[in-house]
N, C-alpha and C. Protein backbone atom coordinates (compact mmCIF):
# COMPACT_ATOMS: atom_id res chain seq x y z
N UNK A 1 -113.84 -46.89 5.99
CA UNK A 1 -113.86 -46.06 7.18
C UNK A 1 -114.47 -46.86 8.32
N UNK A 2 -113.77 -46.68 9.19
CA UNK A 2 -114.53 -47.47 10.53
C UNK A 2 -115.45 -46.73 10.97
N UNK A 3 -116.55 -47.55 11.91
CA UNK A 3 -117.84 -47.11 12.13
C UNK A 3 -117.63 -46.51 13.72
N UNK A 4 -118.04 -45.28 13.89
CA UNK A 4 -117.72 -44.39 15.04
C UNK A 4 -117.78 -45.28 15.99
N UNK A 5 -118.41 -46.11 16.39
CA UNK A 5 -118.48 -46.82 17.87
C UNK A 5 -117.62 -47.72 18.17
N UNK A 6 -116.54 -48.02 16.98
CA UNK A 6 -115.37 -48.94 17.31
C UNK A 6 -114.22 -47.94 17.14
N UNK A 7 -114.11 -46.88 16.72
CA UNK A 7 -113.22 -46.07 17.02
C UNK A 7 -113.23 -45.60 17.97
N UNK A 8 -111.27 -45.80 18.15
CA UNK A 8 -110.90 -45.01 20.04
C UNK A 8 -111.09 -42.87 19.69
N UNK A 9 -111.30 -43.24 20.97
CA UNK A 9 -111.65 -41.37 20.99
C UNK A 9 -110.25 -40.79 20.49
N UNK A 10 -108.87 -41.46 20.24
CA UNK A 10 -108.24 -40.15 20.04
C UNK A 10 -108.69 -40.13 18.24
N UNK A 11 -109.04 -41.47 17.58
CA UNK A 11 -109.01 -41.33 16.26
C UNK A 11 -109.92 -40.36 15.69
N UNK A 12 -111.38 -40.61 16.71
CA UNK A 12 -112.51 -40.08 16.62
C UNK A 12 -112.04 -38.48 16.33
N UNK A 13 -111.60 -37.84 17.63
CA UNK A 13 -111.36 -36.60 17.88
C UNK A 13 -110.28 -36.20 17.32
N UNK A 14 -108.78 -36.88 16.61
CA UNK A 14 -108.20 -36.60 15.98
C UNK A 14 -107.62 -35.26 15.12
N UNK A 15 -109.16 -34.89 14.33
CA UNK A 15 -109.33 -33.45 13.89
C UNK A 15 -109.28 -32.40 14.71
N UNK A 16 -109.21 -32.30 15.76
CA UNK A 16 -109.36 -31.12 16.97
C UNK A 16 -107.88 -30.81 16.80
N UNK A 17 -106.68 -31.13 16.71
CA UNK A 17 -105.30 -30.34 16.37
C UNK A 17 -105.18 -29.83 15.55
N UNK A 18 -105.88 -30.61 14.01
CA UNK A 18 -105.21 -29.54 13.32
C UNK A 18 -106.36 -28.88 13.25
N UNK A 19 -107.96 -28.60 13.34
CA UNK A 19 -108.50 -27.71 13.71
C UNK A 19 -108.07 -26.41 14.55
N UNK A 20 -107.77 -26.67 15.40
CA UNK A 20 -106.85 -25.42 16.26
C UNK A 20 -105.73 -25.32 15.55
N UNK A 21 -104.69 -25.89 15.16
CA UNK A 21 -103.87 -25.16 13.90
C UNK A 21 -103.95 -24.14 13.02
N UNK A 22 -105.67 -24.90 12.36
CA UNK A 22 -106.29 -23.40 11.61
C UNK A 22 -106.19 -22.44 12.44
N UNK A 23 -107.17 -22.41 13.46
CA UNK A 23 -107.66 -21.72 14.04
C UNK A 23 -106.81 -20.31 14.52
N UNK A 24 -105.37 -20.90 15.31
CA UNK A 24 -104.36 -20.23 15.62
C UNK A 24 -103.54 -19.59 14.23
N UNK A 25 -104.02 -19.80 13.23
CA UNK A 25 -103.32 -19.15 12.22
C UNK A 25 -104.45 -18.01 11.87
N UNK A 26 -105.24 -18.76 12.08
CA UNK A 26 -106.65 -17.49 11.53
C UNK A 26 -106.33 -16.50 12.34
N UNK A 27 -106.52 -16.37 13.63
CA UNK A 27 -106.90 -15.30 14.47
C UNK A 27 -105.30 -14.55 14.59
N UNK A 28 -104.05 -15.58 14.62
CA UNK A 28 -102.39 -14.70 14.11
C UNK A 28 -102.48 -13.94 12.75
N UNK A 29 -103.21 -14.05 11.75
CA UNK A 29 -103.43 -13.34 10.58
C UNK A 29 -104.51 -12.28 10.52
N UNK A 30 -105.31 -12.48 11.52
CA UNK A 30 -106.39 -11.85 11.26
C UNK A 30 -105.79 -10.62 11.97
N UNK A 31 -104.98 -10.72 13.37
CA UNK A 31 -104.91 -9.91 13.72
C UNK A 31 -103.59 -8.89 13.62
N UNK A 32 -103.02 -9.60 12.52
CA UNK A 32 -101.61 -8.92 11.80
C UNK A 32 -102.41 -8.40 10.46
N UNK A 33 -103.43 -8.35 10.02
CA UNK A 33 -103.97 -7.55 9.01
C UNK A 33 -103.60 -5.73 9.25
N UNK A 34 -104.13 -5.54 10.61
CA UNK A 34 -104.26 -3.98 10.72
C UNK A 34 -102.81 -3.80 11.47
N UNK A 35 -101.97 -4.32 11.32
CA UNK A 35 -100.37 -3.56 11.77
C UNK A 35 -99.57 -3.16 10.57
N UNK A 36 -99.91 -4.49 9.64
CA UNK A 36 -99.05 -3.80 8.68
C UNK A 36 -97.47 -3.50 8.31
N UNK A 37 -96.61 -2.92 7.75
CA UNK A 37 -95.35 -2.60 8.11
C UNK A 37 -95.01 -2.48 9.36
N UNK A 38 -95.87 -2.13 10.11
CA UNK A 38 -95.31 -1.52 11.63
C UNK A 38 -95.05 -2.80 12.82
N UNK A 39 -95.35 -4.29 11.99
CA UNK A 39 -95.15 -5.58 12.79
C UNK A 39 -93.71 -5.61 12.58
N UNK A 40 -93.07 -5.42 11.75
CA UNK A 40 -91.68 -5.42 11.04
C UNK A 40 -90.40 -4.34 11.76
N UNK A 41 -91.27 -3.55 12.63
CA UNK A 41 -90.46 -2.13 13.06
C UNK A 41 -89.38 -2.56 13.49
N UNK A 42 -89.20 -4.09 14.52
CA UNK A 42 -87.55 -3.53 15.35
C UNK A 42 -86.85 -4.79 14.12
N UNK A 43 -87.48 -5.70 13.57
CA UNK A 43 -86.45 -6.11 12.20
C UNK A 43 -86.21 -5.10 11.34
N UNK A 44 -86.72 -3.74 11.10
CA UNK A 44 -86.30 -2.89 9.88
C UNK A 44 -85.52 -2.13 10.67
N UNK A 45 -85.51 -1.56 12.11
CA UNK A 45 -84.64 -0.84 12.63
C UNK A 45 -83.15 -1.58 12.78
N UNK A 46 -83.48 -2.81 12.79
CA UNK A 46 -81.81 -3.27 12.77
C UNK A 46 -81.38 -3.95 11.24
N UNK A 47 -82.07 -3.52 10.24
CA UNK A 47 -81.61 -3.81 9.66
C UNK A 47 -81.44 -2.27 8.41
N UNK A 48 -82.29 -1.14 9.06
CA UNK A 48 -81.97 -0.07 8.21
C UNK A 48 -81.85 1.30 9.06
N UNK A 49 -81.80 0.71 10.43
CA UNK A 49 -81.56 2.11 11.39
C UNK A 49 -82.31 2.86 11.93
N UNK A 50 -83.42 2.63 10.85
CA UNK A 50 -84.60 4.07 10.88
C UNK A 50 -85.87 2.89 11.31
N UNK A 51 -86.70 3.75 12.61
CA UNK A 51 -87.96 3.34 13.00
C UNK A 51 -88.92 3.28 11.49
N UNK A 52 -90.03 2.52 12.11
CA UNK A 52 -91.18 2.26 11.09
C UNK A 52 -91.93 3.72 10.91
N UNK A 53 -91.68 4.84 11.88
CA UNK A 53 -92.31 6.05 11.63
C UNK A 53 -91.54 6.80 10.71
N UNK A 54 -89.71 7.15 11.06
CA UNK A 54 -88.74 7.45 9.94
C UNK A 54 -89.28 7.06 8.44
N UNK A 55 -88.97 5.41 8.65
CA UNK A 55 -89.38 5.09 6.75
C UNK A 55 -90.52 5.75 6.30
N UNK A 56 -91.72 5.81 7.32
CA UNK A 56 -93.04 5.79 6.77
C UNK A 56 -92.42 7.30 5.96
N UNK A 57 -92.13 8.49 7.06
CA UNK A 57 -91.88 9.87 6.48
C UNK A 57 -90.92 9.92 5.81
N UNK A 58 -89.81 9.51 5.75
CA UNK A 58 -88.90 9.62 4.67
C UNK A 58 -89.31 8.84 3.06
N UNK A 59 -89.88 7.34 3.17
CA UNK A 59 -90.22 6.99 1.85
C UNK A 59 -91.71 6.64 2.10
N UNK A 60 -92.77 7.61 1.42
CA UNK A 60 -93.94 6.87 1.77
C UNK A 60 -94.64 6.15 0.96
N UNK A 61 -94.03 6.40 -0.06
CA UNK A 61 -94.42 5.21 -1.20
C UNK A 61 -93.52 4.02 -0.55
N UNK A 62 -92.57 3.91 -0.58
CA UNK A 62 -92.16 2.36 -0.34
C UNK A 62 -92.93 1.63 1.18
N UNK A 63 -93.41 3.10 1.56
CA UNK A 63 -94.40 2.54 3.23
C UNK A 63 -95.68 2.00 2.72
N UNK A 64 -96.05 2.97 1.68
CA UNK A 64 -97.27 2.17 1.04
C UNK A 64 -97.48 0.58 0.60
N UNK A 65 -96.52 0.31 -0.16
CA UNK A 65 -96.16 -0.76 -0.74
C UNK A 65 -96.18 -2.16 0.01
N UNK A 66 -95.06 -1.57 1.28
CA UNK A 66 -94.92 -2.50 2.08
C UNK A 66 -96.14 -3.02 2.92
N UNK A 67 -97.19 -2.14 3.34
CA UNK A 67 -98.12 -2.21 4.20
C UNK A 67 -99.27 -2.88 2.98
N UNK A 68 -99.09 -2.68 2.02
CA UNK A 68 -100.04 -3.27 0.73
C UNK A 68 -99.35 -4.65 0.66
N UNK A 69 -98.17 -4.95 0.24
CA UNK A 69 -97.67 -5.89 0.36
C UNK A 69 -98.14 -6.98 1.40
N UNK A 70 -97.91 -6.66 2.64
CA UNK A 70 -97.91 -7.02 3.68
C UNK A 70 -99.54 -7.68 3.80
N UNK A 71 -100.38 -6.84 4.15
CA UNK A 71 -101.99 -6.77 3.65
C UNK A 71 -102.15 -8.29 3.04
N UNK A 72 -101.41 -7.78 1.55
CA UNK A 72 -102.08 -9.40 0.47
C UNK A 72 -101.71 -10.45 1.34
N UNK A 73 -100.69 -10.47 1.64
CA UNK A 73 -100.08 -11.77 2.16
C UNK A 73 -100.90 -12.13 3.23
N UNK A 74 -101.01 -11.56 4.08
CA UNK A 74 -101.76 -11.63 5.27
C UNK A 74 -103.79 -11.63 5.00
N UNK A 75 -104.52 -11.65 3.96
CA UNK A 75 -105.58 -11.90 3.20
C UNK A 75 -105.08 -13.38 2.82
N UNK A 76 -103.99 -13.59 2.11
CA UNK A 76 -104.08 -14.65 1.45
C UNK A 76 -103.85 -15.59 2.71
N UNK A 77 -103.24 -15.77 3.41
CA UNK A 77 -103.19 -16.58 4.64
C UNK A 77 -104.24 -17.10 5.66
N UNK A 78 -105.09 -15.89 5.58
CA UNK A 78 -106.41 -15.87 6.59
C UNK A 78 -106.95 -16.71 5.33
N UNK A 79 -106.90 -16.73 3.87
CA UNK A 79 -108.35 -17.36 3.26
C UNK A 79 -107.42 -18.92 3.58
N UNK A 80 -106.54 -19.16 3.35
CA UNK A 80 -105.83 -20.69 3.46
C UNK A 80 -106.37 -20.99 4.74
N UNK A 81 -106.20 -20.32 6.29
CA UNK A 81 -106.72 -20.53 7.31
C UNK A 81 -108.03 -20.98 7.20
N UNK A 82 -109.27 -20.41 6.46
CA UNK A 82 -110.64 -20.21 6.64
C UNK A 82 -110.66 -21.66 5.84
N UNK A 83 -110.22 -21.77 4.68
CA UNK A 83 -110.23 -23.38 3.75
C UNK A 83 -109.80 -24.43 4.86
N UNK A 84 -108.99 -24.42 5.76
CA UNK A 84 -108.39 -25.29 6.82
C UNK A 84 -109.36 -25.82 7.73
N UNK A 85 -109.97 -24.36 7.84
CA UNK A 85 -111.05 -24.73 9.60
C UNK A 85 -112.29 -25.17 8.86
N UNK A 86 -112.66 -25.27 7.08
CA UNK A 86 -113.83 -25.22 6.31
C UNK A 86 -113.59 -27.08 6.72
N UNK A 87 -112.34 -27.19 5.71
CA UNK A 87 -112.00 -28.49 5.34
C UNK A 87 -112.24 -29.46 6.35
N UNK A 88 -111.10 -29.43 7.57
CA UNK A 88 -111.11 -29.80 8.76
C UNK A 88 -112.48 -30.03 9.50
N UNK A 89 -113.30 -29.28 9.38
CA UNK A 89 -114.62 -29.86 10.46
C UNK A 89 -115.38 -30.14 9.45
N UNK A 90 -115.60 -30.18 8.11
CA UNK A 90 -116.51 -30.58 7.26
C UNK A 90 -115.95 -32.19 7.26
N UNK A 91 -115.44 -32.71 5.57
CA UNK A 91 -114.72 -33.46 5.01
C UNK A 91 -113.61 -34.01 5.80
N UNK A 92 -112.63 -33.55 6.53
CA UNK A 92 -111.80 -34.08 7.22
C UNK A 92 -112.30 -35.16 8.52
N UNK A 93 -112.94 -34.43 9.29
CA UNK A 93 -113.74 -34.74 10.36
C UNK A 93 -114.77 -36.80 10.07
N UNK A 94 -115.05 -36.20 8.66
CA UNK A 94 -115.33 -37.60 8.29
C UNK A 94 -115.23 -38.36 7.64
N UNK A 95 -113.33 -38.42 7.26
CA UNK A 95 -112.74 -39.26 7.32
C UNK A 95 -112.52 -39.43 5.66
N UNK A 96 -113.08 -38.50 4.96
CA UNK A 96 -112.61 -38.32 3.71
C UNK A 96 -110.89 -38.45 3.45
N UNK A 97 -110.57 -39.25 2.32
CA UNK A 97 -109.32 -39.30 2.21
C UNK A 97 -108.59 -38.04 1.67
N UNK A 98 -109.26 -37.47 0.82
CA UNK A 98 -108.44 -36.05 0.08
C UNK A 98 -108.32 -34.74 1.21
N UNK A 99 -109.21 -35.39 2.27
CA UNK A 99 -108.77 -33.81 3.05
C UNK A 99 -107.83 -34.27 3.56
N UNK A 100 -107.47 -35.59 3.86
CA UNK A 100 -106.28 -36.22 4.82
C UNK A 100 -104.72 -35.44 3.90
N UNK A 101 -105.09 -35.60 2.70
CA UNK A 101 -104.04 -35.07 1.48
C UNK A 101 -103.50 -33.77 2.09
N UNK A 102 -105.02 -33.14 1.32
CA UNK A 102 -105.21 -31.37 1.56
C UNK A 102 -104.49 -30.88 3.06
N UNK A 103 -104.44 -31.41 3.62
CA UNK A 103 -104.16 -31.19 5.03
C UNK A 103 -102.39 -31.11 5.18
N UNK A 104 -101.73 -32.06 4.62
CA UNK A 104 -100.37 -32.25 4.47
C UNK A 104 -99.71 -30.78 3.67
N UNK A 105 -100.96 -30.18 3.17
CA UNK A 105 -99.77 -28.90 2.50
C UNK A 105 -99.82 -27.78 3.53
N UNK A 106 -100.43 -27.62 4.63
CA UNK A 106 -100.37 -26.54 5.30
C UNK A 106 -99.19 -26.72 6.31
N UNK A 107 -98.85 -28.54 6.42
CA UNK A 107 -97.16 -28.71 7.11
C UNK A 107 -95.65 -28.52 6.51
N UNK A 108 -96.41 -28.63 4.77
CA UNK A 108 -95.49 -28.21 4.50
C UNK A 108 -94.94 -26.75 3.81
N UNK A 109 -95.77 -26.23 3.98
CA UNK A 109 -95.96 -24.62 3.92
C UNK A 109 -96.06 -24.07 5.35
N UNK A 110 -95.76 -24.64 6.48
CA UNK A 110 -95.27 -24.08 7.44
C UNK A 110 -93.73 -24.27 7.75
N UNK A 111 -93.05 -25.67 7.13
CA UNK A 111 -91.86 -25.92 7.00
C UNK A 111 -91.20 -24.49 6.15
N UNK A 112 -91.48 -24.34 5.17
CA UNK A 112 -91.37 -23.81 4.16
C UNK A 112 -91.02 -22.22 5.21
N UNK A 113 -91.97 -21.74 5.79
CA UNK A 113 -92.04 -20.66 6.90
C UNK A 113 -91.02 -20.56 8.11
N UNK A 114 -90.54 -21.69 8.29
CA UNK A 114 -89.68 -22.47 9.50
C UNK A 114 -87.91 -22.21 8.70
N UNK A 115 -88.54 -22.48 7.69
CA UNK A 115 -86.79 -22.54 6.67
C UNK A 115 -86.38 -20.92 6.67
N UNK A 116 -87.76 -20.67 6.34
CA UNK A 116 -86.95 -18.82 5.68
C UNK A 116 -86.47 -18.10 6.80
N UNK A 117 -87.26 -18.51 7.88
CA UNK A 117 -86.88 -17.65 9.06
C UNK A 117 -85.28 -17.96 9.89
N UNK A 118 -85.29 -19.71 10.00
CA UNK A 118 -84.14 -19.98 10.25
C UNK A 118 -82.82 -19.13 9.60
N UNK A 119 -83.28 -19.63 8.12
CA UNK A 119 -82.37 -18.89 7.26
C UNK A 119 -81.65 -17.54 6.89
N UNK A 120 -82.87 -16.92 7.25
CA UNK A 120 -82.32 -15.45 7.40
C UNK A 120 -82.60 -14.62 8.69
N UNK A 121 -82.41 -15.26 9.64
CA UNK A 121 -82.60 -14.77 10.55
C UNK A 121 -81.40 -14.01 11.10
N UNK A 122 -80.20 -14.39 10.47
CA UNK A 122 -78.90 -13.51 11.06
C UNK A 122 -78.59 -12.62 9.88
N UNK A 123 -78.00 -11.95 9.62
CA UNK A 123 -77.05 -11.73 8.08
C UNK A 123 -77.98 -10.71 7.25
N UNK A 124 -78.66 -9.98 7.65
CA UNK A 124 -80.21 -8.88 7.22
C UNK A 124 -80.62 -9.32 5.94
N UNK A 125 -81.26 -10.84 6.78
CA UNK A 125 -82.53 -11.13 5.92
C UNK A 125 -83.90 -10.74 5.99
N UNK A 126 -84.87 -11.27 5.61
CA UNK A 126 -86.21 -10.75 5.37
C UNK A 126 -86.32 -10.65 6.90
N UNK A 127 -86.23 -11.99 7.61
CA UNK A 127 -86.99 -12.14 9.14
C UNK A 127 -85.80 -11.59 10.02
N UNK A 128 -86.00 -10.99 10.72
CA UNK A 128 -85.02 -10.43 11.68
C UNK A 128 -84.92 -11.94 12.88
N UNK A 129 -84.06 -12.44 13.81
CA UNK A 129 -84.04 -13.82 14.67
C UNK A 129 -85.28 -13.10 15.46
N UNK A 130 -85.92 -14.14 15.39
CA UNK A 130 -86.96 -14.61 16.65
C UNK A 130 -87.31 -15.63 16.97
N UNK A 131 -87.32 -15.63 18.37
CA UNK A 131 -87.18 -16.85 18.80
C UNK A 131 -88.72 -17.33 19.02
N UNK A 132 -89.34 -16.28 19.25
CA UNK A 132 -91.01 -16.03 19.73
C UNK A 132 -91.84 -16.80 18.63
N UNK A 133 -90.94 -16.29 16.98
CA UNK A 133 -91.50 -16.87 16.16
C UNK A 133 -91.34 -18.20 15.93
N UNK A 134 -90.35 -18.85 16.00
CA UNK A 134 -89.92 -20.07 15.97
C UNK A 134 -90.48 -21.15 16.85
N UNK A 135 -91.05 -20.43 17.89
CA UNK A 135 -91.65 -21.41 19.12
C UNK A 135 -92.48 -21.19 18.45
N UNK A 136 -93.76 -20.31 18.24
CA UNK A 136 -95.17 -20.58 17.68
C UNK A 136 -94.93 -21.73 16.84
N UNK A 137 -94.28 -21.51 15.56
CA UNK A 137 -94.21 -22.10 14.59
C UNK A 137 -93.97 -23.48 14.95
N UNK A 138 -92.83 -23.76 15.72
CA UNK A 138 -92.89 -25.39 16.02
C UNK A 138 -94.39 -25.81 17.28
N UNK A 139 -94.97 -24.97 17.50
CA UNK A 139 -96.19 -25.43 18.19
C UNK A 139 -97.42 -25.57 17.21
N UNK A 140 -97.75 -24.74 16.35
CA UNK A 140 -98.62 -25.35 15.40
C UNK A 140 -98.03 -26.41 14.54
N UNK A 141 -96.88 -26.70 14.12
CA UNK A 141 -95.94 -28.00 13.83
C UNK A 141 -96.95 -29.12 14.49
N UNK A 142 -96.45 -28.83 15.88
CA UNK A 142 -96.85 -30.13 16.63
C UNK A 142 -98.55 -30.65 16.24
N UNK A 143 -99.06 -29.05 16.49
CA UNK A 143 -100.45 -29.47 16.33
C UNK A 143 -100.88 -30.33 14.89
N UNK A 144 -100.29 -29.47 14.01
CA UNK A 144 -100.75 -29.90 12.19
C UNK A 144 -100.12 -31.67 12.79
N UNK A 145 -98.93 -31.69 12.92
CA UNK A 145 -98.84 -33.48 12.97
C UNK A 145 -99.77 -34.05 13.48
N UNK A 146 -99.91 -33.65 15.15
CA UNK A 146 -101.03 -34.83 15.82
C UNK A 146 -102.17 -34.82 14.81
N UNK A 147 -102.50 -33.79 14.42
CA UNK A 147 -103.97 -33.93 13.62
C UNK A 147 -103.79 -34.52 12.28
N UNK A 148 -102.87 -34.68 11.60
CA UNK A 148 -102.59 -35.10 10.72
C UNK A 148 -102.52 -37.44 11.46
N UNK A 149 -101.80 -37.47 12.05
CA UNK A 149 -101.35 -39.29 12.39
C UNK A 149 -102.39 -39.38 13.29
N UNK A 150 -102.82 -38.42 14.84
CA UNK A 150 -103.70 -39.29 15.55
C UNK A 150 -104.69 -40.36 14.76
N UNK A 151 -105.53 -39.55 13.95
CA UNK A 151 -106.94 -40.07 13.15
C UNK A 151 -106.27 -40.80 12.04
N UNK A 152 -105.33 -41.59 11.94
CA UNK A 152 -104.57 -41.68 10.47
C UNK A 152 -105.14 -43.29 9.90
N UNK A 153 -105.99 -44.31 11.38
CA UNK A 153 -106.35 -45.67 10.46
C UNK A 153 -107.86 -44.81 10.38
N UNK A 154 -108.25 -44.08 10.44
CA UNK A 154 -109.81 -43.31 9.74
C UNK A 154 -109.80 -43.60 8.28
N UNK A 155 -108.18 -42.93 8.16
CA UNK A 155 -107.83 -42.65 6.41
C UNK A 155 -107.54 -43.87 5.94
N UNK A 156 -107.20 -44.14 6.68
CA UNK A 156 -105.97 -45.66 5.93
C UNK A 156 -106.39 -46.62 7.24
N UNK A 157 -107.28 -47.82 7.24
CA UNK A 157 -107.96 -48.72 7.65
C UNK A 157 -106.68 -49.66 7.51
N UNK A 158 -106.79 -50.84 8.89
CA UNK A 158 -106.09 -51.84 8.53
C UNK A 158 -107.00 -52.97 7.66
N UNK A 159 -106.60 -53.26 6.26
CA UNK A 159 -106.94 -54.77 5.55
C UNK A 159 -107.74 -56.00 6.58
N UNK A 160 -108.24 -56.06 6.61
CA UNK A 160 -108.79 -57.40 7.28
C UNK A 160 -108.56 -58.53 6.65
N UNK A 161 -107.87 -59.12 7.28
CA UNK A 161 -107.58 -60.98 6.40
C UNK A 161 -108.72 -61.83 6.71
N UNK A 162 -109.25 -62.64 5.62
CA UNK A 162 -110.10 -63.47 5.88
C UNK A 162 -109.72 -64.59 6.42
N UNK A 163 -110.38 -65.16 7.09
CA UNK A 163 -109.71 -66.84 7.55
C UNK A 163 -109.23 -67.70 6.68
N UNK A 164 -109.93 -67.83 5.20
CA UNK A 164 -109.28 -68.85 4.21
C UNK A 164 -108.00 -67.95 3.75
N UNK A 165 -108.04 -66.67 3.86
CA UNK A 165 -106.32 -66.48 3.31
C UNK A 165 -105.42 -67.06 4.54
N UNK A 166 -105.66 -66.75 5.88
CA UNK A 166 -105.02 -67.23 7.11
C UNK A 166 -104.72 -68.59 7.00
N UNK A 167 -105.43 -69.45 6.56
CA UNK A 167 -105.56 -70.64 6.85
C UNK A 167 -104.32 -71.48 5.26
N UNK A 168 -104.71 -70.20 4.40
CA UNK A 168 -104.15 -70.70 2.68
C UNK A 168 -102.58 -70.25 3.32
N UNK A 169 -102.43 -69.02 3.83
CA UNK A 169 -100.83 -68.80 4.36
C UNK A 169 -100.23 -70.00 5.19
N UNK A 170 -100.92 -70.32 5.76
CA UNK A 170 -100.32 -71.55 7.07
C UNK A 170 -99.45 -72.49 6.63
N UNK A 171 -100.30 -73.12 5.26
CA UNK A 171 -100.03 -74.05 4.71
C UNK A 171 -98.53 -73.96 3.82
């Protein structure tokens, strides 16, 4: 690891993207906890007719479900978030190699997020098209990368050649 005073500030500061990566996922989850089914209303109206108030009164067990459903997922996301912003300013920040790892699955579990939506976004799949969503998503993209390559000789140092190998190559 290089010693802070010869590192350039973007390597230094590096962690500040995908820090806010977390961050913007934490507080998008945190605050899709208390909506529930009812974030889903104009994808379920075009894809079953009936408002999120209809389903609730016509099936309220399957309203239950969904809003329970919905819930876990959205718990389990905020704790991946909270491990992100833990990782990231702890271990990441200094230059530990396994958070550099750890860090690569939240790009590709946003890919993963990027696919389904593309995918079913026409043809009444899960995600109804949004475009709103697709921009977030390629903006924390951007962020998880910079934070991932800015800081990347932290992780991975260039080799230093000694002069007798320089001098043994010449020859």
């Amino acid at each position: 690891m290089n010693s802070t005073a010869q590192e350039k500030a973007y390597v230094r500061r590096g962690w500040i993207p995908l820090f806010l990566f977390y961050f913007v996922i934490f507080l998008r989850e945190l605050s899709a906890i208390p909506i529930g089914g009812s974030g889903f209303s104009s994808g379920l109206k075009d894809l079953t007719g009936l408002t999120w108030n209809q389903i609730s009164a016509q099936y309220p067990g399957f309203a239950a479900f969904t809003n329970g459903s919905l819930t876990e997922g959205e718990l389990g996301s905020l704790g991946f978030a909270v491990a992100g912003l833990v990782v990231t300013y702890t271990s990441y920040r200094k230059g530990e190699k396994w958070a550099w790892y750890f860090s690569w699955y939240s790009v590709v579990l946003l890919l993963g997020f990027i696919y389904l939506v593309l995918t079913n976004a026409e043809g009444g799949g899960t995600y109804p098209s949004n475009g709103g969503l697709l921009t977030l998503d390629s903006i924390l993209m951007l962020l998880a990368l910079l934070g991932l390559f800015l800081p990347f000789r932290k992780f991975f140092p260039k080799k230093e050649v000694s002069k007798a190998t320089q001098i043994h190559s010449m020859q």
